[in-house]
N, C-alpha and C. Protein backbone atom coordinates (compact mmCIF):
# COMPACT_ATOMS: atom_id res chain seq x y z
N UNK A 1 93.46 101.79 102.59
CA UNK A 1 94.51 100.85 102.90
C UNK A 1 94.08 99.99 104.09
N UNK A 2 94.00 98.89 104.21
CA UNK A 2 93.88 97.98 104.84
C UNK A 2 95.26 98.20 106.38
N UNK A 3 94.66 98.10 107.26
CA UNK A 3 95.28 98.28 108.68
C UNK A 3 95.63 96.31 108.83
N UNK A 4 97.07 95.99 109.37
CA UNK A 4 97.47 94.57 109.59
C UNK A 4 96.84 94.58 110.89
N UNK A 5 97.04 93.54 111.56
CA UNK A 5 96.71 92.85 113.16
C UNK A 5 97.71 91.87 113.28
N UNK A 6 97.72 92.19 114.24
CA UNK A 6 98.97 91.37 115.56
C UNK A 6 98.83 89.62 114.70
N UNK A 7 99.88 89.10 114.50
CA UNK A 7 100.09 88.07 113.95
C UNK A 7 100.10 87.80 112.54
N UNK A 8 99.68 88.85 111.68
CA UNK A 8 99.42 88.74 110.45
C UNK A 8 100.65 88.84 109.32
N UNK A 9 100.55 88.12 108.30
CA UNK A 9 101.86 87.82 107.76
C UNK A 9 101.80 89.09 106.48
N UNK A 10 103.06 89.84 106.58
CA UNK A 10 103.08 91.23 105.65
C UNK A 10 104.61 90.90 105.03
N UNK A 11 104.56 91.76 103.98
CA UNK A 11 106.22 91.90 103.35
C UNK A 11 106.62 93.22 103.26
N UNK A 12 107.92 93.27 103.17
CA UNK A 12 108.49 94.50 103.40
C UNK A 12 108.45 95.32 101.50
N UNK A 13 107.79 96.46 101.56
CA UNK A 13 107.96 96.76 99.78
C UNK A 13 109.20 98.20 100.41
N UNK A 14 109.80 98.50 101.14
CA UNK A 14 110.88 99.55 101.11
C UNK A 14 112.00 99.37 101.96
N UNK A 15 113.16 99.10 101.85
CA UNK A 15 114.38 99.74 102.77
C UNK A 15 115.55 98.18 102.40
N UNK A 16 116.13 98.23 103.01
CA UNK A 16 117.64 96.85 103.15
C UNK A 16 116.73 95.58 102.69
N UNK A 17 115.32 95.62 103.45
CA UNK A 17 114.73 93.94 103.67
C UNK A 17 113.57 93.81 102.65
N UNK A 18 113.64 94.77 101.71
CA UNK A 18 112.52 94.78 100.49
C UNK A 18 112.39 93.35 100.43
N UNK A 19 111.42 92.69 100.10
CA UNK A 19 110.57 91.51 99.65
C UNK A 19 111.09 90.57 100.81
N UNK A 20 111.19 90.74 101.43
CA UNK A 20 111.40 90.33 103.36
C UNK A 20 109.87 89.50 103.94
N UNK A 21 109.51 88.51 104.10
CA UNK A 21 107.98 88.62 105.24
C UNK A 21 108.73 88.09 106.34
N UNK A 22 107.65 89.09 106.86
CA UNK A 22 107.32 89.17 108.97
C UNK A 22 106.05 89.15 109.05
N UNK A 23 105.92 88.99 110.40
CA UNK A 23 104.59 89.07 111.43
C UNK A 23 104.79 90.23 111.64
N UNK A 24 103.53 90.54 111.69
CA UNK A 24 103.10 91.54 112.64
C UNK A 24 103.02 91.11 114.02
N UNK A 25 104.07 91.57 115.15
CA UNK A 25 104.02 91.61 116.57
C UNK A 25 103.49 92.46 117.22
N UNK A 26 103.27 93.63 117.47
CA UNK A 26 102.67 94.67 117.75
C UNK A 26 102.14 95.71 117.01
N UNK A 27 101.39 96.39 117.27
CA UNK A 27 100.70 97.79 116.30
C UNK A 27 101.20 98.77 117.63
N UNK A 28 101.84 99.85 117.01
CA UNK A 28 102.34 100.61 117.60
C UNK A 28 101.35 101.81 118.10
N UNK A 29 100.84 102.11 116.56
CA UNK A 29 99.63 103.39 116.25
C UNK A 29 99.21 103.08 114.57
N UNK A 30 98.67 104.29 114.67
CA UNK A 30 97.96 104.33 113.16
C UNK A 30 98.83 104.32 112.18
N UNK A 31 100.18 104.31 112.08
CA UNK A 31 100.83 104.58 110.96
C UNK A 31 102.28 103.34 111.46
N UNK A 32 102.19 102.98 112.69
CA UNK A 32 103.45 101.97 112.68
C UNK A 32 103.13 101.03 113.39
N UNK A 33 103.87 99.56 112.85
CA UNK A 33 104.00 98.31 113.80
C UNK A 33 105.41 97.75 114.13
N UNK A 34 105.51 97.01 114.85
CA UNK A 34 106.49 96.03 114.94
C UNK A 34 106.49 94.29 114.04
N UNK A 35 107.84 94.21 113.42
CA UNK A 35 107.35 92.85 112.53
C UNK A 35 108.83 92.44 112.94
N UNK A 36 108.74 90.93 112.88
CA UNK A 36 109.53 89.90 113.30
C UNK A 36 109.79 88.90 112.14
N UNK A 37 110.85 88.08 112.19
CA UNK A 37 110.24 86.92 111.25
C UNK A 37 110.65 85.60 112.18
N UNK A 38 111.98 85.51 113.35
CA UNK A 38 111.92 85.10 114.88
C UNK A 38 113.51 84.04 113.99
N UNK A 39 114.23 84.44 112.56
CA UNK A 39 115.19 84.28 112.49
C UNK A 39 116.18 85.62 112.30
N UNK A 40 116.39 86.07 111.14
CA UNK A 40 117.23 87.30 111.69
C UNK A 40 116.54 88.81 112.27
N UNK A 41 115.66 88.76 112.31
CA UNK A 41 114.66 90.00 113.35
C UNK A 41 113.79 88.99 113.86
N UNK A 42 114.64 89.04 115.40
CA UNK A 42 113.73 88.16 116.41
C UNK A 42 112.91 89.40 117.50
N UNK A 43 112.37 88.43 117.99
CA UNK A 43 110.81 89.05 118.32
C UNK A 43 111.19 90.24 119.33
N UNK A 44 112.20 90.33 120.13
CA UNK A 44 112.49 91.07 121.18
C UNK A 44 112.95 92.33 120.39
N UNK A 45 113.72 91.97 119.45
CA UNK A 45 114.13 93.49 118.79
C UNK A 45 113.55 93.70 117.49
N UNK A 46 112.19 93.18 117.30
CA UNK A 46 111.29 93.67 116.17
C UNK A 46 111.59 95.23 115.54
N UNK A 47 111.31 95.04 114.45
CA UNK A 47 111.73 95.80 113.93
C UNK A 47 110.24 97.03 113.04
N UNK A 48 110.49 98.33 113.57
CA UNK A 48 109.61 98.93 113.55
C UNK A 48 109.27 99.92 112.13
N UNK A 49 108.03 99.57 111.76
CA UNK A 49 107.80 99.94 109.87
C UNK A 49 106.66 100.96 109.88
N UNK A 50 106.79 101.50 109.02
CA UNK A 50 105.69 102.24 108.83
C UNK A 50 104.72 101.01 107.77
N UNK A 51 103.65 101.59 108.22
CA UNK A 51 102.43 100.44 107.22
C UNK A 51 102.33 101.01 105.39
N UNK A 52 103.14 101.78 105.40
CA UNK A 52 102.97 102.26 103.90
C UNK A 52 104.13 101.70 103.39
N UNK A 53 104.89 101.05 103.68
CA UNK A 53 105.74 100.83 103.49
C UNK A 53 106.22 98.93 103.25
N UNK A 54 105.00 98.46 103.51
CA UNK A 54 104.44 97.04 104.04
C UNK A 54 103.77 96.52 103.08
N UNK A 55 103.33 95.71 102.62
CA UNK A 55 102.47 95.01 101.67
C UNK A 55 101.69 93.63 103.06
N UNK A 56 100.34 94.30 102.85
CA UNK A 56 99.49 92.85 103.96
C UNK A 56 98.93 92.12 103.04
N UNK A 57 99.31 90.97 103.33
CA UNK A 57 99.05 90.31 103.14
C UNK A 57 97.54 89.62 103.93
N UNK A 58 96.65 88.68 102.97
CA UNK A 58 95.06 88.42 103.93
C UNK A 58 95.62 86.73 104.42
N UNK A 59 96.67 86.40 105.17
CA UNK A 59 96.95 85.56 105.87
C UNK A 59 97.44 85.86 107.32
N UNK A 60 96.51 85.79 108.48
CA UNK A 60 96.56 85.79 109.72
C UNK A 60 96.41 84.30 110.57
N UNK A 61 97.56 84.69 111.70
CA UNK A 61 97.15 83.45 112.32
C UNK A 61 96.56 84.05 113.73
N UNK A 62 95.42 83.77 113.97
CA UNK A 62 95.05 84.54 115.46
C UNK A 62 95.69 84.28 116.93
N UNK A 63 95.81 82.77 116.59
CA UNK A 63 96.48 82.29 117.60
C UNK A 63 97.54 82.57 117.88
N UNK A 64 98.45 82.82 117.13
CA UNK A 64 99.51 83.74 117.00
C UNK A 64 99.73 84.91 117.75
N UNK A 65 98.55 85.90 117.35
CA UNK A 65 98.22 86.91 117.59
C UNK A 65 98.32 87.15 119.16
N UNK A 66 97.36 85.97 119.39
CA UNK A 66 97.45 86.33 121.50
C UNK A 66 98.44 86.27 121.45
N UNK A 67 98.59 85.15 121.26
CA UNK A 67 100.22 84.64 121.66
C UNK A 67 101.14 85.63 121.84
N UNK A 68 101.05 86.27 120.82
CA UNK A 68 102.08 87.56 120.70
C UNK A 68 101.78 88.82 121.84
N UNK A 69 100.66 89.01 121.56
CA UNK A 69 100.24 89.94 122.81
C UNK A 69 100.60 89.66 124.03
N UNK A 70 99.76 88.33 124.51
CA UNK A 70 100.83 87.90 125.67
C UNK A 70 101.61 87.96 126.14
N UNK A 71 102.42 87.96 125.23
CA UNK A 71 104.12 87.71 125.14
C UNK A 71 104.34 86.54 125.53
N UNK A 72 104.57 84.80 124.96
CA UNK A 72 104.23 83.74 125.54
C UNK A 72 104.85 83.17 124.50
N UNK A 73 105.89 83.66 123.19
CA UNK A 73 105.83 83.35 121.77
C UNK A 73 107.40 83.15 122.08
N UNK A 74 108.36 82.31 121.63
CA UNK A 74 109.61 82.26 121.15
C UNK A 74 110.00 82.41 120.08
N UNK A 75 111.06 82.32 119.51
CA UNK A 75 111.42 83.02 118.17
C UNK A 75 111.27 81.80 117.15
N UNK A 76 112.06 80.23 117.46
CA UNK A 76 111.37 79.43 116.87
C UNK A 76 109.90 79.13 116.49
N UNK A 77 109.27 79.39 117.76
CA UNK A 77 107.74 79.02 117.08
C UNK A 77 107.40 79.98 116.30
N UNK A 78 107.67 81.50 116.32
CA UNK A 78 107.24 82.62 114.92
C UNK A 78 108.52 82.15 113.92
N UNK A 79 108.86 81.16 113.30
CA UNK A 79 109.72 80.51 112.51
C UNK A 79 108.65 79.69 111.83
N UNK A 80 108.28 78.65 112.72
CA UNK A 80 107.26 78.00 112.33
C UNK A 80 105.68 78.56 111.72
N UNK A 81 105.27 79.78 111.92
CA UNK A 81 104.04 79.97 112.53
C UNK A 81 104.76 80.48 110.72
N UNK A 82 105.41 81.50 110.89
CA UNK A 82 106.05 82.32 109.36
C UNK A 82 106.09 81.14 108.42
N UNK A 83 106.40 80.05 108.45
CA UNK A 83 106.76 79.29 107.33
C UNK A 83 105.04 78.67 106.87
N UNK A 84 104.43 78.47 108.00
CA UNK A 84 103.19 77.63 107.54
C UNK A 84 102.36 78.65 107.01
N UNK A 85 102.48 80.22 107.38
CA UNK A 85 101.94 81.55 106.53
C UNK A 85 102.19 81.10 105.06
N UNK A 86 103.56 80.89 105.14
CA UNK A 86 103.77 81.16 103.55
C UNK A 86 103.34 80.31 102.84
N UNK A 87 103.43 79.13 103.50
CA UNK A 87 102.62 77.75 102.50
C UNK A 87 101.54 78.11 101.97
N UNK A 88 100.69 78.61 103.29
CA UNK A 88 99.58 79.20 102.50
C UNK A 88 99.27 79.68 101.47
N UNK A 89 100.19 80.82 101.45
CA UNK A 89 100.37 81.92 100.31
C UNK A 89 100.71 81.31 98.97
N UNK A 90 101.83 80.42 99.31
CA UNK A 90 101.86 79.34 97.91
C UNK A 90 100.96 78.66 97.37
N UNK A 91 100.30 78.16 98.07
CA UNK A 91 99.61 77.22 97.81
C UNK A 91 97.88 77.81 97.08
N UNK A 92 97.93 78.81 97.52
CA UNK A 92 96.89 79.60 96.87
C UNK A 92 97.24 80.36 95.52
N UNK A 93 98.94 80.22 95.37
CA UNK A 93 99.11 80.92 93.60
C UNK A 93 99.19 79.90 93.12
């Protein structure tokens, strides 16, 4: 199974938010992260998943990533950062 990184765009495959995408905001440990999407799970109260439970997606934004680490990120711009993920994702099916 593929391990996500800080900024990387995943979907939820279990619980209330099934077929849900977030960022990855933090990696907690080997088995959990924190994911956001910075409209209804904003970044401060990320919401914490197990990775088996996740579908990763191979769209990362790195810049993001510091960003996030940092902590330097508002909830609008992971709005933005989430929507131009997904274009991606579209745009490649």
């Amino acid at each position: 199974m593929n391990f996500p990184t800080t900024g990387q765009l995943v979907s939820s495959n279990a619980g209330r938010d099934r077929g849900s995408y977030y960022i990855v905001t933090r990696i907690i440990d080997e088995k959990f992260v924190e994911v956001a999407n910075g409209s209804s799970r904003k970044i401060k109260s990320s919401k914490r998943k197990n990775i088996k439970h996740l579908k990763i997606l191979p769209y990362v934004d790195e810049e993001l990533g510091k960003m996030l680490e940092q902590q330097q990120l508002k909830d609008n711009e992971l709005v933005k950062a989430l929507n131009k993920l997904l274009q991606k994702k579209i745009k490649k099916h």
